[in-house]
PDB file of N, CA and C in Angstrom:
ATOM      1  N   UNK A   1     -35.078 -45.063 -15.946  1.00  0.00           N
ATOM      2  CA  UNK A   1     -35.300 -45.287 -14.527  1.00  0.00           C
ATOM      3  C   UNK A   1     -35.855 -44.022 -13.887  1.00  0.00           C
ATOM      4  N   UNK A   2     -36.959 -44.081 -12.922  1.00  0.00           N
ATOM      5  CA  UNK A   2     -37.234 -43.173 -12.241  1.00  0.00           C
ATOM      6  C   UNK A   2     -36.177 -42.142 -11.772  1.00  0.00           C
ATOM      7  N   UNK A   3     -36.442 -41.265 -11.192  1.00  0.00           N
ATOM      8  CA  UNK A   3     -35.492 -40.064 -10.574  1.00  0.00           C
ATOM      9  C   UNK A   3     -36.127 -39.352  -9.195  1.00  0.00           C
ATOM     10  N   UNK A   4     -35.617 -39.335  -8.442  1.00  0.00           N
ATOM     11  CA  UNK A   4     -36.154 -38.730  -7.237  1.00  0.00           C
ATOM     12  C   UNK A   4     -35.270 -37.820  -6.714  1.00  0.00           C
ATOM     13  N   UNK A   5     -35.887 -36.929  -5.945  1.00  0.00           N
ATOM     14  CA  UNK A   5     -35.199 -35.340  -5.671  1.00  0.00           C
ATOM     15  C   UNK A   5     -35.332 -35.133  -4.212  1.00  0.00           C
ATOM     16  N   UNK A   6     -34.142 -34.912  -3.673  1.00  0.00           N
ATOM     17  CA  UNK A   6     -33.741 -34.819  -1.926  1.00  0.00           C
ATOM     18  C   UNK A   6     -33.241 -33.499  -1.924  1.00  0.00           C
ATOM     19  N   UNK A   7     -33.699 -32.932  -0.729  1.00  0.00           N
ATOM     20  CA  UNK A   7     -33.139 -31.926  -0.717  1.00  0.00           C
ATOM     21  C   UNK A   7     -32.901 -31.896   1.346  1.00  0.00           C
ATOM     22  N   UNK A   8     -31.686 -31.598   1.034  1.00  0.00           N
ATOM     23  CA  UNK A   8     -31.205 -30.924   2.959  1.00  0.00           C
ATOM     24  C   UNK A   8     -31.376 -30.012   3.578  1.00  0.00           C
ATOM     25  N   UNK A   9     -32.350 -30.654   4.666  1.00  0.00           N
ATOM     26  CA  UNK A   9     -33.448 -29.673   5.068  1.00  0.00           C
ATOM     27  C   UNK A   9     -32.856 -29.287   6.756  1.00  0.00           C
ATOM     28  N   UNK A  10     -31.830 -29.809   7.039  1.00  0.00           N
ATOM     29  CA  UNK A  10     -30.965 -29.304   8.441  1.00  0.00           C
ATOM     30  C   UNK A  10     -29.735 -29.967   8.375  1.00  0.00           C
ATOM     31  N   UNK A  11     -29.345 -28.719   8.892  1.00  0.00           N
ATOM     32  CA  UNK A  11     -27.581 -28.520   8.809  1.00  0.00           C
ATOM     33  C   UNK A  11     -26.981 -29.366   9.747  1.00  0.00           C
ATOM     34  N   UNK A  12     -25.767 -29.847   8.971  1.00  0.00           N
ATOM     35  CA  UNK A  12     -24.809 -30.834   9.491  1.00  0.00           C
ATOM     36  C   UNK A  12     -24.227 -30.649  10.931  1.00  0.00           C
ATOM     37  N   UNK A  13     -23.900 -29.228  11.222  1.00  0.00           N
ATOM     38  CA  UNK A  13     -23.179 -29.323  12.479  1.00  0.00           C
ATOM     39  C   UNK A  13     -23.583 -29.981  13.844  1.00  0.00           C
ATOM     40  N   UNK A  14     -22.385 -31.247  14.305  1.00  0.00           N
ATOM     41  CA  UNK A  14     -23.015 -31.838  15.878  1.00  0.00           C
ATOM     42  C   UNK A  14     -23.439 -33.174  14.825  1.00  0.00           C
ATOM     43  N   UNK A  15     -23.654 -33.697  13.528  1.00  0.00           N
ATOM     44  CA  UNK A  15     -24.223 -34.931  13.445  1.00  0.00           C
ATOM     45  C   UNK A  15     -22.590 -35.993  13.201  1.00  0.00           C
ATOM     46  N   UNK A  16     -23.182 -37.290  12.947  1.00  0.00           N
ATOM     47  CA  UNK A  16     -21.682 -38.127  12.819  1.00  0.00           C
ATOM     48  C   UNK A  16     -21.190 -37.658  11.805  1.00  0.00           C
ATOM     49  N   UNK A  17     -20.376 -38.271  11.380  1.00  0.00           N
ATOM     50  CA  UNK A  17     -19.050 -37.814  10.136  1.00  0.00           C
ATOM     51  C   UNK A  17     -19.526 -38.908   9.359  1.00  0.00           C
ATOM     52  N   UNK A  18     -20.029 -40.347   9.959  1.00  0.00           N
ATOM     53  CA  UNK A  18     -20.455 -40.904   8.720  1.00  0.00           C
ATOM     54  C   UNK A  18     -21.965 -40.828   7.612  1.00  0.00           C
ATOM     55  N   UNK A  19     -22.268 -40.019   8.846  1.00  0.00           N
ATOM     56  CA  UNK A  19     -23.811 -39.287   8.502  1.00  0.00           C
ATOM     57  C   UNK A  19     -23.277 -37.893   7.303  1.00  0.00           C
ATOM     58  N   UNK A  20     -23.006 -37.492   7.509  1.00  0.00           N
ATOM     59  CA  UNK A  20     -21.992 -36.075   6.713  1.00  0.00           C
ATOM     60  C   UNK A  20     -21.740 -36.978   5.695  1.00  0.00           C
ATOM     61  N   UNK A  21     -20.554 -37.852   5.619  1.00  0.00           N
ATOM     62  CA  UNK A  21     -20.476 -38.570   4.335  1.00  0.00           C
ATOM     63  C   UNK A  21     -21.328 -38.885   3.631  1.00  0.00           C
ATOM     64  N   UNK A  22     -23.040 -39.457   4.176  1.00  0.00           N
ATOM     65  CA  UNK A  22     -23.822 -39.926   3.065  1.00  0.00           C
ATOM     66  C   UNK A  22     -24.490 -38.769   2.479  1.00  0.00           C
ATOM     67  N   UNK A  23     -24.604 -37.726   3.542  1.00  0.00           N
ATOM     68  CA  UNK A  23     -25.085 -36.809   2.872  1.00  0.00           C
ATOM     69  C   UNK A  23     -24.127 -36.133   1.656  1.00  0.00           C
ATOM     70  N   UNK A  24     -23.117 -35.459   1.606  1.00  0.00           N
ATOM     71  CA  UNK A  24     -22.115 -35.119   0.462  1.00  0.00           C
ATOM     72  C   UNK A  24     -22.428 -37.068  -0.400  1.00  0.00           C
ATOM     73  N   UNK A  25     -22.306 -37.694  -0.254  1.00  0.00           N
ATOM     74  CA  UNK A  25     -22.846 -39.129  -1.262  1.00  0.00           C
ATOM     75  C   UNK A  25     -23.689 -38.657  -1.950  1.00  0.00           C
ATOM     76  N   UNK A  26     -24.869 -38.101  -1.876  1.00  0.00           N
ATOM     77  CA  UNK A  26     -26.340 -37.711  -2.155  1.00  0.00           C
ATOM     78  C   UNK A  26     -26.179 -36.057  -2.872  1.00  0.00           C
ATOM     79  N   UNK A  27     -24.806 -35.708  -2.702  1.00  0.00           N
ATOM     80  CA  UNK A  27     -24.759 -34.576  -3.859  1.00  0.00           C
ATOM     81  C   UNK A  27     -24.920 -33.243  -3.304  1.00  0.00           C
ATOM     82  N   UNK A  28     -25.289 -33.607  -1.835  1.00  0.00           N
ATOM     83  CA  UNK A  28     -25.970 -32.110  -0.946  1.00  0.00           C
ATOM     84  C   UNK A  28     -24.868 -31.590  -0.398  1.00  0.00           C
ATOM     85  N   UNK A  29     -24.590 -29.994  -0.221  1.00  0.00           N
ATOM     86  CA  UNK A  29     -23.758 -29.693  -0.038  1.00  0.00           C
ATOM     87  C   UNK A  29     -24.371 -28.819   1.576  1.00  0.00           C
ATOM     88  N   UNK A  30     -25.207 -27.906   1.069  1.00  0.00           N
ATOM     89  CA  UNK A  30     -25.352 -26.545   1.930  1.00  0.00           C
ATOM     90  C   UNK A  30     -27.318 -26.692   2.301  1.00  0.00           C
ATOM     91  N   UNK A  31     -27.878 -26.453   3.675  1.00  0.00           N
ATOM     92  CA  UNK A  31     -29.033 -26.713   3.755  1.00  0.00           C
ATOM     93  C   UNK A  31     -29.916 -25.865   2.530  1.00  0.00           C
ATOM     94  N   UNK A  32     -31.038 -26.676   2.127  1.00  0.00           N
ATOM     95  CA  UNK A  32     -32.155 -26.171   0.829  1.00  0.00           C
ATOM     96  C   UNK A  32     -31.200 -26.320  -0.352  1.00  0.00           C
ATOM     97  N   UNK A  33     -30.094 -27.272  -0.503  1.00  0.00           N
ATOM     98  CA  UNK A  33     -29.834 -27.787  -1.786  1.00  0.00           C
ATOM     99  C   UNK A  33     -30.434 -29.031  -1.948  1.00  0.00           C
ATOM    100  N   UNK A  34     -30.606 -29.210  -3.216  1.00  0.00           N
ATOM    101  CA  UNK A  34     -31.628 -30.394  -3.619  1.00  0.00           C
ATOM    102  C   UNK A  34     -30.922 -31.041  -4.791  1.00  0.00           C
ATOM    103  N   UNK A  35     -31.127 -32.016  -4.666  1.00  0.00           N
ATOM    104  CA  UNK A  35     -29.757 -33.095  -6.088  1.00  0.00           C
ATOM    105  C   UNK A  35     -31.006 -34.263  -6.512  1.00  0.00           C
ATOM    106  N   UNK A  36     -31.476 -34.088  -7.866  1.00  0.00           N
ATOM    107  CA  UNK A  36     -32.114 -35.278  -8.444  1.00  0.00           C
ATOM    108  C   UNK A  36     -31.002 -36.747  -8.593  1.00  0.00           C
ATOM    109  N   UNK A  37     -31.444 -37.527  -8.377  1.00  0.00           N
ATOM    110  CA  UNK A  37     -30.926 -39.464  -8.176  1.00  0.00           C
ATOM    111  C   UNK A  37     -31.790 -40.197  -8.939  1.00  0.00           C
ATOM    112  N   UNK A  38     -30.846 -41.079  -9.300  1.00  0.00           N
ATOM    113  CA  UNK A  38     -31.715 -42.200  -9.477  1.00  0.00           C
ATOM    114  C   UNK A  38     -32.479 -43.278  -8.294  1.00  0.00           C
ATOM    115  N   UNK A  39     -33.706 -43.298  -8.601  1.00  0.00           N
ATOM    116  CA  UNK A  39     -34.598 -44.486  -7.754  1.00  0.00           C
ATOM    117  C   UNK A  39     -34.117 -45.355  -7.662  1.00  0.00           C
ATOM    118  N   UNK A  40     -33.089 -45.962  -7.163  1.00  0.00           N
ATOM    119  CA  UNK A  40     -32.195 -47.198  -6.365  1.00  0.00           C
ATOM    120  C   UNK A  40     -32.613 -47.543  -5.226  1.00  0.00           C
ATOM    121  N   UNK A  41     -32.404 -49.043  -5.354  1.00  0.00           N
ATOM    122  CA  UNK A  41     -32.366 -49.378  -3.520  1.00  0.00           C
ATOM    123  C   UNK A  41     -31.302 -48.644  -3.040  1.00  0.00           C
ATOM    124  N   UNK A  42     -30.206 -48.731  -3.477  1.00  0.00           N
ATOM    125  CA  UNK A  42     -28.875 -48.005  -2.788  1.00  0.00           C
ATOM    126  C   UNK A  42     -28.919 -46.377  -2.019  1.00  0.00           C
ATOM    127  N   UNK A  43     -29.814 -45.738  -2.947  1.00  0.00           N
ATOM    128  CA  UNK A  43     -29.659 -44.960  -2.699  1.00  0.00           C
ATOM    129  C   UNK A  43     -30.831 -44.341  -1.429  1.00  0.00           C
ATOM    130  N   UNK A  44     -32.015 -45.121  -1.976  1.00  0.00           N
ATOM    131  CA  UNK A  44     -33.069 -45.281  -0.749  1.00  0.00           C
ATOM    132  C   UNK A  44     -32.406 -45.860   0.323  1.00  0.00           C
ATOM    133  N   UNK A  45     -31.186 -46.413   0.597  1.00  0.00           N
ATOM    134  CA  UNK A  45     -30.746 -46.771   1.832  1.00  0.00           C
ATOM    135  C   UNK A  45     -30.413 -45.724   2.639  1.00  0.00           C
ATOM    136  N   UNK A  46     -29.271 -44.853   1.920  1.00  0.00           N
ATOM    137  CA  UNK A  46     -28.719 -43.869   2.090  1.00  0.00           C
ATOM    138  C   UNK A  46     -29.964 -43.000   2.318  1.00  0.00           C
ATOM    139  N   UNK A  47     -30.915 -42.249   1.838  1.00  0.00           N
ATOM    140  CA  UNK A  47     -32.094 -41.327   2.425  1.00  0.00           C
ATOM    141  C   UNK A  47     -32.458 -41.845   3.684  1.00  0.00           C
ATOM    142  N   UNK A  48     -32.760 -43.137   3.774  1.00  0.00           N
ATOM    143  CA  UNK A  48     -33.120 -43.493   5.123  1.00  0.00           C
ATOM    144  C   UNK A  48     -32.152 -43.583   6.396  1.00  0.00           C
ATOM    145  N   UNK A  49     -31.491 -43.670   5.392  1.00  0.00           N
ATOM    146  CA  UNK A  49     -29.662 -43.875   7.102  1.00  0.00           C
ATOM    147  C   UNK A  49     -29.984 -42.231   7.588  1.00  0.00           C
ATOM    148  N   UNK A  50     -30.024 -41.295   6.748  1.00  0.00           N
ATOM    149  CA  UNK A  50     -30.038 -39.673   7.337  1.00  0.00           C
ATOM    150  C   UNK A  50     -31.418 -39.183   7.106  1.00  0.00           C
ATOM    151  N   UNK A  51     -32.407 -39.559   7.171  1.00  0.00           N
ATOM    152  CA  UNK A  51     -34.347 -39.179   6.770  1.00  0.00           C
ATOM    153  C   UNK A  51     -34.184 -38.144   7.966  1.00  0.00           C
ATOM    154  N   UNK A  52     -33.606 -37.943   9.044  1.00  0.00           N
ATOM    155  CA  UNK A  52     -33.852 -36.849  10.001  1.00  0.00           C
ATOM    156  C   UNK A  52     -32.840 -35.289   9.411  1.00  0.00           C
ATOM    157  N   UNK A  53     -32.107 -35.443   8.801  1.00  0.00           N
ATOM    158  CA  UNK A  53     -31.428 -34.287   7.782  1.00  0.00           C
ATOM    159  C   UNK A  53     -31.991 -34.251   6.377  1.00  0.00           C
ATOM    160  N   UNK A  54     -32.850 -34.971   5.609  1.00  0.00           N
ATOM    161  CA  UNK A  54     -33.391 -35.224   4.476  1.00  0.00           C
ATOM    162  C   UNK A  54     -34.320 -34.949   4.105  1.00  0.00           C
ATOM    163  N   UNK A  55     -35.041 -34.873   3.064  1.00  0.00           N
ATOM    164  CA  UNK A  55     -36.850 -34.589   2.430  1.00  0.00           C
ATOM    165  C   UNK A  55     -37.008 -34.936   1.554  1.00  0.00           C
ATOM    166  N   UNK A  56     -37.661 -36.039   1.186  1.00  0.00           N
ATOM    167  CA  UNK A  56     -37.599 -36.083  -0.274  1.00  0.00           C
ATOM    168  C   UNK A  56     -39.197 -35.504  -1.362  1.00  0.00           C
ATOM    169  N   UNK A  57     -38.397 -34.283  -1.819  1.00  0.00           N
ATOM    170  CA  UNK A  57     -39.400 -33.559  -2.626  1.00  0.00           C
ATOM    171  C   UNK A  57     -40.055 -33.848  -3.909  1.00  0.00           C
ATOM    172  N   UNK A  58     -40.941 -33.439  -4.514  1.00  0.00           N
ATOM    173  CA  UNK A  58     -41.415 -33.842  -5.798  1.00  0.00           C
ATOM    174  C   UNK A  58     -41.228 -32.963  -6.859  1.00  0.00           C
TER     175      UNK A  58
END
């Protein structure tokens, strides 16, 4: 299966808590960490619920 690579490109403080959760979901801890995934719908949900804290790099 494909693999795609996100990385957190602005910091959590001031966003929701359930927004925070998907992000730690996605493996990201600290801004400019980047976690390879698998190409899922699931997980493309999750990039898009937080795409304004997100990037997805190549």
């Amino acid at each position: 299966m494909a693999k795609i690579k996100v990385k957190l490109v602005k910091g959590l403080i001031g966003t929701r808590a359930d927004h925070r959760a998907t992000v730690r979901g996605l493996g990201l801890r600290r801004v400019d960490s980047v976690s390879e995934l698998e190409d899922t719908p699931s997980v493309r949900g999750m990039i898009n619920k937080v795409s304004y804290l997100v990037k997805v790099v190549s």
